[in-house]
N, C-alpha and C. Protein backbone atom coordinates (compact mmCIF):
# COMPACT_ATOMS: atom_id res chain seq x y z
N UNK A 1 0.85 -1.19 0.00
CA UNK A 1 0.00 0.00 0.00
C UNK A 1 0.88 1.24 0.00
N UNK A 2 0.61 2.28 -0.60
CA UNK A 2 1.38 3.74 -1.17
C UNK A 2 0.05 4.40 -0.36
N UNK A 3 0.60 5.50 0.28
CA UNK A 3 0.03 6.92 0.90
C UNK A 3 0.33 8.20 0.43
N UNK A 4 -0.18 8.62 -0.09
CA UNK A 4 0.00 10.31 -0.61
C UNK A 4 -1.03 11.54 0.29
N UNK A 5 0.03 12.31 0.52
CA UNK A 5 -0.81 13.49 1.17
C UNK A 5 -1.26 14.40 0.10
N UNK A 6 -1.98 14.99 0.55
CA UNK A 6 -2.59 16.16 -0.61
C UNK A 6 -3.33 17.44 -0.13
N UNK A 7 -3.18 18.49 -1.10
CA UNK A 7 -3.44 20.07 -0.37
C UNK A 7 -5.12 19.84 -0.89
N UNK A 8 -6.09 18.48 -0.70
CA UNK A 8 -7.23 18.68 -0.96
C UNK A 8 -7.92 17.95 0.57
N UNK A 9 -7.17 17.94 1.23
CA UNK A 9 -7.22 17.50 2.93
C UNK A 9 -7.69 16.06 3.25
N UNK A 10 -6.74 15.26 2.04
CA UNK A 10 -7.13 13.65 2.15
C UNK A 10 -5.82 12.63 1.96
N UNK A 11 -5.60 11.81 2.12
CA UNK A 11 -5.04 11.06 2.63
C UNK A 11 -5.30 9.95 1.58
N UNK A 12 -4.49 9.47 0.68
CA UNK A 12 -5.44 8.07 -0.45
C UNK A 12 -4.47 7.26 -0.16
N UNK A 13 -4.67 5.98 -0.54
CA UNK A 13 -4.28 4.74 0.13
C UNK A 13 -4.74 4.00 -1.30
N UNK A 14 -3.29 3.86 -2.20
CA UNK A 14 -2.93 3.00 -3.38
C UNK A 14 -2.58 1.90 -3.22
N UNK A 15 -2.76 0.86 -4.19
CA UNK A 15 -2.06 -0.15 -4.32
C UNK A 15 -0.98 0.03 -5.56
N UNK A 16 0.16 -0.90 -5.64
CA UNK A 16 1.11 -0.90 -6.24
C UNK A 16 0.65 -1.09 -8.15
N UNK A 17 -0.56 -1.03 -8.08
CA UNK A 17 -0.86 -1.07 -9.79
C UNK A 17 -1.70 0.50 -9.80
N UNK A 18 -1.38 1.24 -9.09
CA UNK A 18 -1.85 2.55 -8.93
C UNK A 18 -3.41 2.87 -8.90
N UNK A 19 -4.22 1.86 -8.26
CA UNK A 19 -5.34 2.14 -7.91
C UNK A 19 -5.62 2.27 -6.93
N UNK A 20 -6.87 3.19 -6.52
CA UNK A 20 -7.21 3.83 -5.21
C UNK A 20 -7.87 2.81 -4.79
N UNK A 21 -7.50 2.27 -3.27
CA UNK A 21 -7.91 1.54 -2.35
C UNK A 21 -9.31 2.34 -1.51
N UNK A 22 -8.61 3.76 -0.75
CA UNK A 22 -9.59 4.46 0.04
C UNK A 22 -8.84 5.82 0.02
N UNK A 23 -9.89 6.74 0.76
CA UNK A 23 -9.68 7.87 0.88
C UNK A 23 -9.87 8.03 2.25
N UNK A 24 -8.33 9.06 3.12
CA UNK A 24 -9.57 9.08 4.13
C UNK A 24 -9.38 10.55 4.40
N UNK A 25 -10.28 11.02 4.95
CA UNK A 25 -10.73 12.49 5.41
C UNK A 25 -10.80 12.69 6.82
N UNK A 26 -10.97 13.96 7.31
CA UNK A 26 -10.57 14.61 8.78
C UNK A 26 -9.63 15.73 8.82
N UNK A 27 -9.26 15.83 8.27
CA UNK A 27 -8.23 16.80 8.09
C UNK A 27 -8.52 18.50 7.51
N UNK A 28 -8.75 19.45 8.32
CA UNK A 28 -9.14 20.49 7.92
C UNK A 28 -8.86 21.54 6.79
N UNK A 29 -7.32 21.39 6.57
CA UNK A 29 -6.28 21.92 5.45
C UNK A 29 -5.48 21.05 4.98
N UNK A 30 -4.58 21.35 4.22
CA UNK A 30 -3.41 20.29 3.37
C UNK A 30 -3.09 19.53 4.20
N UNK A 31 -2.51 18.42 3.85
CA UNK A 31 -1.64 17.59 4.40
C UNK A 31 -0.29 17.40 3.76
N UNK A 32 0.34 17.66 4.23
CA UNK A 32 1.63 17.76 4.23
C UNK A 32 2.69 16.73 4.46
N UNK A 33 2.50 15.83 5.32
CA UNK A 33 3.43 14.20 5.36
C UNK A 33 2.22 13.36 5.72
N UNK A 34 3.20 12.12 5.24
CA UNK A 34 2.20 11.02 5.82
C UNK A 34 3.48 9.81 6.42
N UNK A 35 3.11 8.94 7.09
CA UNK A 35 4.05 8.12 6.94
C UNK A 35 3.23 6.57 7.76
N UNK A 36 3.41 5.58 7.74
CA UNK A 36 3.82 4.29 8.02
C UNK A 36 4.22 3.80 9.15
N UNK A 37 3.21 3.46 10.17
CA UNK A 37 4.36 2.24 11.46
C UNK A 37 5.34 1.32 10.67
N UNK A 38 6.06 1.26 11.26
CA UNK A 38 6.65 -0.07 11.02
C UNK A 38 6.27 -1.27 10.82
N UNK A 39 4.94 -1.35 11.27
CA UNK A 39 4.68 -2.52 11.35
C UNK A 39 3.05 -2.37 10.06
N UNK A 40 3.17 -1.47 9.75
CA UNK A 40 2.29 -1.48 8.45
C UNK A 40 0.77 -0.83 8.75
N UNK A 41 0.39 -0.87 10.36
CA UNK A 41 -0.89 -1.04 10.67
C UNK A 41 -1.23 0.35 11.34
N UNK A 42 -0.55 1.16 10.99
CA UNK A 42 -0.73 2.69 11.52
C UNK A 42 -0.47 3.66 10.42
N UNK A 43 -1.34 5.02 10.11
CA UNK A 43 -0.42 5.56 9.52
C UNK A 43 -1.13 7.03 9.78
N UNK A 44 0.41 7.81 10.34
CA UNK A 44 0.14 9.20 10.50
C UNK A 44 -0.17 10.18 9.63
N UNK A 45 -0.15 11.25 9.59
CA UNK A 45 -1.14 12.04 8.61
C UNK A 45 -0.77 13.64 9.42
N UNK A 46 0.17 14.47 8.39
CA UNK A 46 0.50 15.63 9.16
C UNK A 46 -0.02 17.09 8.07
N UNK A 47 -0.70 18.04 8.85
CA UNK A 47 -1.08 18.84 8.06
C UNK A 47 -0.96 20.24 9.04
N UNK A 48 -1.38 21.33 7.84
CA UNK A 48 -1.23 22.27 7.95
C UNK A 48 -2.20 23.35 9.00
N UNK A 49 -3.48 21.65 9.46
CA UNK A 49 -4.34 22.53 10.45
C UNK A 49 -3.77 22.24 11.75
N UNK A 50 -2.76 21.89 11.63
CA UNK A 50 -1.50 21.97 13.27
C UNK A 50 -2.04 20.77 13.86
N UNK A 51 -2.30 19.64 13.44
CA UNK A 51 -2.64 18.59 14.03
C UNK A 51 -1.81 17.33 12.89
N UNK A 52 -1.72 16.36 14.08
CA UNK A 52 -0.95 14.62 13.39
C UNK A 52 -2.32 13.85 13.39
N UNK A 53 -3.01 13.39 12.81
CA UNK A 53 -4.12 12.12 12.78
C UNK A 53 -3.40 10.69 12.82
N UNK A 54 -3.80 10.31 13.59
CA UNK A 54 -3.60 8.50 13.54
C UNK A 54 -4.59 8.01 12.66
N UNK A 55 -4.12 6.81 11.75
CA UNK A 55 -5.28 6.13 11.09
C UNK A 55 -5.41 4.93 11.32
N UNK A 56 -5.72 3.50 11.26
CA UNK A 56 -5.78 2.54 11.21
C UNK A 56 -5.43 2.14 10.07
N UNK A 57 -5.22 0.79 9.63
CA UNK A 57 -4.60 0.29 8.10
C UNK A 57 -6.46 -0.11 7.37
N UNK A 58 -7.56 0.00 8.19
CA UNK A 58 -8.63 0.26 7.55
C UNK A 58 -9.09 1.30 7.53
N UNK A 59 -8.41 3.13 7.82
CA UNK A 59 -9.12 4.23 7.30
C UNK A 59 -9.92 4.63 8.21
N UNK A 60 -9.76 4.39 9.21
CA UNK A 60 -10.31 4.68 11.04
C UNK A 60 -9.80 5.81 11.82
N UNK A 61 -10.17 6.51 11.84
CA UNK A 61 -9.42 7.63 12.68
C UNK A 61 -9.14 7.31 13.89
N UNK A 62 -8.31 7.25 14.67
CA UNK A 62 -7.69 6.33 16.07
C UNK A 62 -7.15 7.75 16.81
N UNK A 63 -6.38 8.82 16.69
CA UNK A 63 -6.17 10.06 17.49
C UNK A 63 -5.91 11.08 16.63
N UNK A 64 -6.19 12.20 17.08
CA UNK A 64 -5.62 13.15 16.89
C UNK A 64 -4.75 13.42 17.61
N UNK A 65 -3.60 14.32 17.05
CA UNK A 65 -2.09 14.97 18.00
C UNK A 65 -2.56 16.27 17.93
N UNK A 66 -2.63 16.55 18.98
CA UNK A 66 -2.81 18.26 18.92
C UNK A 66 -1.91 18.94 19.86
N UNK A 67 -1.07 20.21 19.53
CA UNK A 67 -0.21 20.76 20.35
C UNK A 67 0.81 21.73 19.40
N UNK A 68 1.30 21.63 18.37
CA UNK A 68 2.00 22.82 17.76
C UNK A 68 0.61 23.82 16.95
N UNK A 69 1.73 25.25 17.20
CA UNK A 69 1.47 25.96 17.11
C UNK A 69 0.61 26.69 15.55
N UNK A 70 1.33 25.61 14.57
CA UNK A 70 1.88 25.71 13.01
C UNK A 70 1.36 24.84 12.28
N UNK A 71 1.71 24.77 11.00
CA UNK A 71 1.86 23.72 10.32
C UNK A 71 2.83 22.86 10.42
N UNK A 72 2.24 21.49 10.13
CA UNK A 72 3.26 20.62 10.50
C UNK A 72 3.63 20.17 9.53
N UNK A 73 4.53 19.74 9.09
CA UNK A 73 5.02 19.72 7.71
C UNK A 73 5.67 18.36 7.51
N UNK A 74 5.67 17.45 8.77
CA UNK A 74 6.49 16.37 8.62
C UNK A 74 6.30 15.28 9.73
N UNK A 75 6.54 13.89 9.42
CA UNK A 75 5.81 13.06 10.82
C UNK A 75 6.85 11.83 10.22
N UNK A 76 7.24 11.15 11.75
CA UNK A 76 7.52 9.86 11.24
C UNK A 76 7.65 9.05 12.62
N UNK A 77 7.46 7.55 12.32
CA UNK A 77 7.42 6.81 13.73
C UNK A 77 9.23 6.25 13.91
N UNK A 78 8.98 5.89 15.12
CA UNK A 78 10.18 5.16 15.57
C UNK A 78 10.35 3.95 14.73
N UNK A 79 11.21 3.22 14.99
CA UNK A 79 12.00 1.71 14.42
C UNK A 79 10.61 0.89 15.38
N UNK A 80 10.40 1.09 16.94
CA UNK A 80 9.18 -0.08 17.24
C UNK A 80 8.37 0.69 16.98
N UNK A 81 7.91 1.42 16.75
CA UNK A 81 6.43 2.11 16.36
C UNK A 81 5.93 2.73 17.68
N UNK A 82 6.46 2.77 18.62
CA UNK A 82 6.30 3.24 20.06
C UNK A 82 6.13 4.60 20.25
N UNK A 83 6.66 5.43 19.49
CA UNK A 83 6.85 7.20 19.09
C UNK A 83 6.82 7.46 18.16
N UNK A 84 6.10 8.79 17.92
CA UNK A 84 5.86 9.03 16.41
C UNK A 84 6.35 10.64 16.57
N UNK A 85 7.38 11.17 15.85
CA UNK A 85 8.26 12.35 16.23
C UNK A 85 7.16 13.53 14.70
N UNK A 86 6.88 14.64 15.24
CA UNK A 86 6.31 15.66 14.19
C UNK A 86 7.21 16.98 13.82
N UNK A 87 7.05 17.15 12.80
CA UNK A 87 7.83 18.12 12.49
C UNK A 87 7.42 19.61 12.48
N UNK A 88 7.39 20.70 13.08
CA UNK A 88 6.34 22.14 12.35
C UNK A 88 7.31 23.46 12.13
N UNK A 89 6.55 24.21 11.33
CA UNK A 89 7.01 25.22 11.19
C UNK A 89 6.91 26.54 12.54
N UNK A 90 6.38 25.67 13.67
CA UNK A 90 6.18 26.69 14.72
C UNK A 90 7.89 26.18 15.33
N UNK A 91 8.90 25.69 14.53
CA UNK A 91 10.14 25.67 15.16
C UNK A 91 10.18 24.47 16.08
N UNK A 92 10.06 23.55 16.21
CA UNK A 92 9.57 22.34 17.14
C UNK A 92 9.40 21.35 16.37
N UNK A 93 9.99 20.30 17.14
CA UNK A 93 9.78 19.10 16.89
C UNK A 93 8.87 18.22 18.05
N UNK A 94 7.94 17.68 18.16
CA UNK A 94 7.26 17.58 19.22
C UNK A 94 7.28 15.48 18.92
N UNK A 95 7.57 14.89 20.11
CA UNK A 95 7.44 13.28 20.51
C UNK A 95 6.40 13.18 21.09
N UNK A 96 5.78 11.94 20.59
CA UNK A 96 4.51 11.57 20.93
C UNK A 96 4.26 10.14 21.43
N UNK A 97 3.57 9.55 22.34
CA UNK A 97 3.43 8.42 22.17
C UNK A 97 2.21 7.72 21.61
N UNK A 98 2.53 6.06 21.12
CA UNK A 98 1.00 6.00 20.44
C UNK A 98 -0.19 6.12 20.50
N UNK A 99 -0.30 6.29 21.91
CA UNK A 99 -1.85 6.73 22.62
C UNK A 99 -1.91 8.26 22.16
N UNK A 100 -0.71 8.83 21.94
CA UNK A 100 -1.51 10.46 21.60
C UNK A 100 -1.34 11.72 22.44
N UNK A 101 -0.35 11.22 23.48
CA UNK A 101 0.42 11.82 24.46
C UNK A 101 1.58 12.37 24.14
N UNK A 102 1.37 14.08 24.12
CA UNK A 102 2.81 14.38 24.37
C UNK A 102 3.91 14.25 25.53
N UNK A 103 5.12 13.70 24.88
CA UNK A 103 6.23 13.49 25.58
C UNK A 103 7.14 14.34 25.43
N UNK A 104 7.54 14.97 24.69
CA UNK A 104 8.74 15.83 24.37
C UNK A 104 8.93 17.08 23.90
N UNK A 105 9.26 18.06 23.69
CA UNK A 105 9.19 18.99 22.57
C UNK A 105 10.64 19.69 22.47
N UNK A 106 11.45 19.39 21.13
CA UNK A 106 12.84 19.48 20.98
C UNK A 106 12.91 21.34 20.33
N UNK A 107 13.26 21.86 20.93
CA UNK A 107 13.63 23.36 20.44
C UNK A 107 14.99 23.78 20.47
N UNK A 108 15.27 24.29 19.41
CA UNK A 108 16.48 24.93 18.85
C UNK A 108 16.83 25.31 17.74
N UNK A 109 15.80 24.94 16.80
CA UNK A 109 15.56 25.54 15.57
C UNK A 109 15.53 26.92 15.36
N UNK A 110 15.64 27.89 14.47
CA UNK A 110 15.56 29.20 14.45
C UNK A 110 14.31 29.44 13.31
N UNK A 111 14.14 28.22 12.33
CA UNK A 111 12.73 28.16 11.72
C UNK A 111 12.30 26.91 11.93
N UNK A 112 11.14 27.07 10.98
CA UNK A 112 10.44 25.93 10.44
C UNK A 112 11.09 24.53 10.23
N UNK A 113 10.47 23.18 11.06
CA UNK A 113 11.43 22.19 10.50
C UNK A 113 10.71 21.53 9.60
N UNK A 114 11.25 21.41 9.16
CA UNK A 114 10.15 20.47 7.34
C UNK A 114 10.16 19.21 7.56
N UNK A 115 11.15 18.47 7.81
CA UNK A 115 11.37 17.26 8.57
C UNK A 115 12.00 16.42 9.36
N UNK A 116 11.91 15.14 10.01
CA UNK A 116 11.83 14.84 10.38
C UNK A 116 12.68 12.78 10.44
N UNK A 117 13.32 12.57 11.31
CA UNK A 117 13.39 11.01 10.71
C UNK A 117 14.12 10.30 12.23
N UNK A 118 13.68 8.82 12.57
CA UNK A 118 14.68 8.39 13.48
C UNK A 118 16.10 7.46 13.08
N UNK A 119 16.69 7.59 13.63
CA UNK A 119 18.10 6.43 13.47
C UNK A 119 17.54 5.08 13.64
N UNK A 120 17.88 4.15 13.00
CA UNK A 120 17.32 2.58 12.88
C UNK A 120 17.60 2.36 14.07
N UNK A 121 17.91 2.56 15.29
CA UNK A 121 18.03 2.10 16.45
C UNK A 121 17.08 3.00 17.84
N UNK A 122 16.40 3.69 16.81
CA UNK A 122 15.55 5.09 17.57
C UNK A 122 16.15 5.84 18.32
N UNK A 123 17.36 5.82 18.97
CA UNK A 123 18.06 6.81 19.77
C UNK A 123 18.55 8.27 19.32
N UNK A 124 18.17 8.31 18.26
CA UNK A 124 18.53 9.92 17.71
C UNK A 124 17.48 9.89 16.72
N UNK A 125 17.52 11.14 16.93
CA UNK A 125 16.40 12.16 15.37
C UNK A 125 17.27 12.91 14.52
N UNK A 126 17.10 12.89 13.55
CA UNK A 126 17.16 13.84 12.90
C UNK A 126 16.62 15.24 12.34
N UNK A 127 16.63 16.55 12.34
CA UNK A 127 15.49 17.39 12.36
C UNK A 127 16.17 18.19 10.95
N UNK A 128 15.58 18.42 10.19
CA UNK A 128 15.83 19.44 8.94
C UNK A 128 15.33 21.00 9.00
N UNK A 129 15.50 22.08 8.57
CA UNK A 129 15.07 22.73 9.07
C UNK A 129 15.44 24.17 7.96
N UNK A 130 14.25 25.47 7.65
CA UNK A 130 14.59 26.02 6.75
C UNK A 130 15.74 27.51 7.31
N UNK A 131 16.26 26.76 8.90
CA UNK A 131 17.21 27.80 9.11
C UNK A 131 18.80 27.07 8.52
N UNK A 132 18.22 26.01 7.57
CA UNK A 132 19.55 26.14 6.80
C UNK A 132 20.52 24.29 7.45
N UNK A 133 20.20 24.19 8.58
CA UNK A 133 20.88 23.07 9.24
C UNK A 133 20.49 21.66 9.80
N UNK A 134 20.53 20.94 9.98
CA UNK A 134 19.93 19.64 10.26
C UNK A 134 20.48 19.52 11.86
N UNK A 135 19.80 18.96 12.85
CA UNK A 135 20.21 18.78 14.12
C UNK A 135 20.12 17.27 13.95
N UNK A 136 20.87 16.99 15.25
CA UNK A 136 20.48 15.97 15.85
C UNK A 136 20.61 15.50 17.01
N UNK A 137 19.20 14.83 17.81
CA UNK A 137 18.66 14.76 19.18
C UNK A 137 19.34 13.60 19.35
N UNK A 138 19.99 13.56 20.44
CA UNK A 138 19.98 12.04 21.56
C UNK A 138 18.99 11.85 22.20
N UNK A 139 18.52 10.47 21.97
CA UNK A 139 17.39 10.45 23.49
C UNK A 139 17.67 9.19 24.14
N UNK A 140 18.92 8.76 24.20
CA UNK A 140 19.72 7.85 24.92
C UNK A 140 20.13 8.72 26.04
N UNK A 141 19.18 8.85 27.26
CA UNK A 141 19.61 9.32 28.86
C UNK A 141 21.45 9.25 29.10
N UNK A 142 21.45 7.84 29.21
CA UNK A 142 22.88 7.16 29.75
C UNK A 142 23.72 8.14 29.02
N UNK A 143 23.60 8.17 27.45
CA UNK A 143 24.81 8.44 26.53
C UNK A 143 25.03 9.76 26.54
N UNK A 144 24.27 10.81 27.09
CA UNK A 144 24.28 12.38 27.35
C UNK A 144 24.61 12.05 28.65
N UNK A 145 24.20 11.58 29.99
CA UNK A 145 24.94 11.82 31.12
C UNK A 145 26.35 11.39 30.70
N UNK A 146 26.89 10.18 30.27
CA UNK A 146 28.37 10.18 30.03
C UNK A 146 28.97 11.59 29.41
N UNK A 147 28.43 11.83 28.20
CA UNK A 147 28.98 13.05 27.46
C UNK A 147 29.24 14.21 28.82
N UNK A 148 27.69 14.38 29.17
CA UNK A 148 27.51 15.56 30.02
C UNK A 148 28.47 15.55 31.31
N UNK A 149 29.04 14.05 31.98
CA UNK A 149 29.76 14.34 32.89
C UNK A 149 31.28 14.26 32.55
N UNK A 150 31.66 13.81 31.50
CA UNK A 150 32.92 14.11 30.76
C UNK A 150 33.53 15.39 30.71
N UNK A 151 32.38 16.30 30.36
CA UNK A 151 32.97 17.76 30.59
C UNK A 151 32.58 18.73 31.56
N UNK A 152 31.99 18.00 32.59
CA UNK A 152 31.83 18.84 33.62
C UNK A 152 32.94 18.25 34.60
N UNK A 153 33.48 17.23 34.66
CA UNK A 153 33.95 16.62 35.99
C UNK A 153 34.70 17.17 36.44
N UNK A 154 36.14 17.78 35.44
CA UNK A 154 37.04 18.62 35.63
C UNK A 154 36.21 19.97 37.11
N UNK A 155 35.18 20.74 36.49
CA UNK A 155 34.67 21.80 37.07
C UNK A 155 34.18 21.15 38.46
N UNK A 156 33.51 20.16 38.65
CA UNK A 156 33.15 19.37 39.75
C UNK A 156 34.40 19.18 40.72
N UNK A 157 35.50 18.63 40.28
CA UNK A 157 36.13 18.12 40.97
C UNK A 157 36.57 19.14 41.66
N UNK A 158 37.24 20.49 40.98
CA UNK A 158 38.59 21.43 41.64
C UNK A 158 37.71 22.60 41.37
N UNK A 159 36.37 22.85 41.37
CA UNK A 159 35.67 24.13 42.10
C UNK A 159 35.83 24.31 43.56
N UNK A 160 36.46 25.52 44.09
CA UNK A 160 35.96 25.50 45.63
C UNK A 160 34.58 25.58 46.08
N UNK A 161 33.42 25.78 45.21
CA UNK A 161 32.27 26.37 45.20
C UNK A 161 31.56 25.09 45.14
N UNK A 162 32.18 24.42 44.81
CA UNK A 162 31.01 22.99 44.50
C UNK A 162 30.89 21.97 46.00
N UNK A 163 30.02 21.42 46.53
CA UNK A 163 29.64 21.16 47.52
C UNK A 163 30.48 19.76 47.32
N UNK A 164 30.35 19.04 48.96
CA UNK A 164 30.99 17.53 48.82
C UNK A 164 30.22 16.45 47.91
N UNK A 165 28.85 17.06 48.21
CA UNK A 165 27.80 15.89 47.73
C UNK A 165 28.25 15.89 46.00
N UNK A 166 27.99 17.29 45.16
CA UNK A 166 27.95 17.92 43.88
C UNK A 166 28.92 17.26 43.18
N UNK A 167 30.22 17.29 44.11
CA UNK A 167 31.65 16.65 43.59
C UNK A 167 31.40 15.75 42.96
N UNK A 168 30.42 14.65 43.64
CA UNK A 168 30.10 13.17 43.12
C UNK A 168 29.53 13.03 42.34
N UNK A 169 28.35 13.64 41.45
CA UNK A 169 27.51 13.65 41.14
C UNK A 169 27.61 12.37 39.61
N UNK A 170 29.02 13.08 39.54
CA UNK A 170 29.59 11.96 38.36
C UNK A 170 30.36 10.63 38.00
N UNK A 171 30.68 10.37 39.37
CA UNK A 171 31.63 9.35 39.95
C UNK A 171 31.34 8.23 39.33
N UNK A 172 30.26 7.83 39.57
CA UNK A 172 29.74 6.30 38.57
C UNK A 172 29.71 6.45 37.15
N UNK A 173 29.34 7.63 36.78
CA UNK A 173 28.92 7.71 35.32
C UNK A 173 30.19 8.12 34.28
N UNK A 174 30.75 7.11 33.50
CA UNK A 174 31.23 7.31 32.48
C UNK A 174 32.36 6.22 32.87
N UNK A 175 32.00 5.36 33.99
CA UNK A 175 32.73 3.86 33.85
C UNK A 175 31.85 3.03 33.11
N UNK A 176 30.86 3.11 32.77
CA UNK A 176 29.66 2.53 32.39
C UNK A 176 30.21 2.06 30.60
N UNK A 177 30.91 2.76 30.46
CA UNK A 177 30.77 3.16 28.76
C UNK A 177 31.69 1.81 28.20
């Protein structure tokens, strides 16, 4: 099955000899991305009326994402299908989980991000963006506290200002690695 978004606020659902399976509707303005669980049986739906739609693989509306500001211009799920990361032009990248819950919202963009993608192992994003640069998020906890206490420890250790407890804060972390 092939998904195409379209600035006529529908969502069509092809088969590989290019005939229309279904249409589905809900969507107030363009749509702008669409994309695929992994596992075939989901598929998001990102548009310009600042909302992500969940669909079912039968054309069911299952959630709406509601929470940026903008148009959203871009959507895609994780490697397990567990998070589905959105892209908007309100500067944000916003994580979701499959119930429809926001979890995250990544800022540092200076515009619009158009899109969106995870690393085959889901621990990083990728974000595109029309201020010219592509980021990219860790959301591996462990692997930012190592980073993060790598270059603080020095300051931890030989501050006079830093407390006995503070000193430690990093002691375990970055034998781990």
């Amino acid at each position: 099955t092939i998904a195409s978004a379209s600035s006529d606020k529908t969502v069509k659902l092809w088969n590989h000899n290019g005939e229309l399976l279904q249409t589905l509707q809900g969507h107030s303005s363009s749509i702008l991305g669409v994309a695929f669980s992994p596992d075939g049986q989901t598929i998001a739906s990102a548009s310009s009326d600042k909302t992500v739609k969940l669909w079912n693989h039968n054309g069911e509306l299952l959630q709406t994402l509601q929470g940026h500001s903008s148009s959203i211009l871009g959507v895609a799920f994780s490697p397990d299908g567990q998070t589905i990361a959105s892209a908007s032009s309100d500067k944000t990248v916003k994580l979701w989980n499959h119930n429809g819950e926001l979890l995250q919202t990544l800022q540092g963009h200076s515009n619009s991000v158009l899109g969106v993608a995870f690393s085959s192992d889901g621990q990083t994003i990728a974000s595109a963006s029309f201020d010219k640069t592509v980021k990219l998020w860790n959301l591996n906890l462990d692997d930012l506290m190592v980073k993060g206490c790598a270059w603080v420890r020095d300051y931890l250790q030989n501050n006079p200002n830093v407390s006995k407890y503070d000193k430690r804060l990093c002691d375990d972390i970055g034998t781990r690695r």
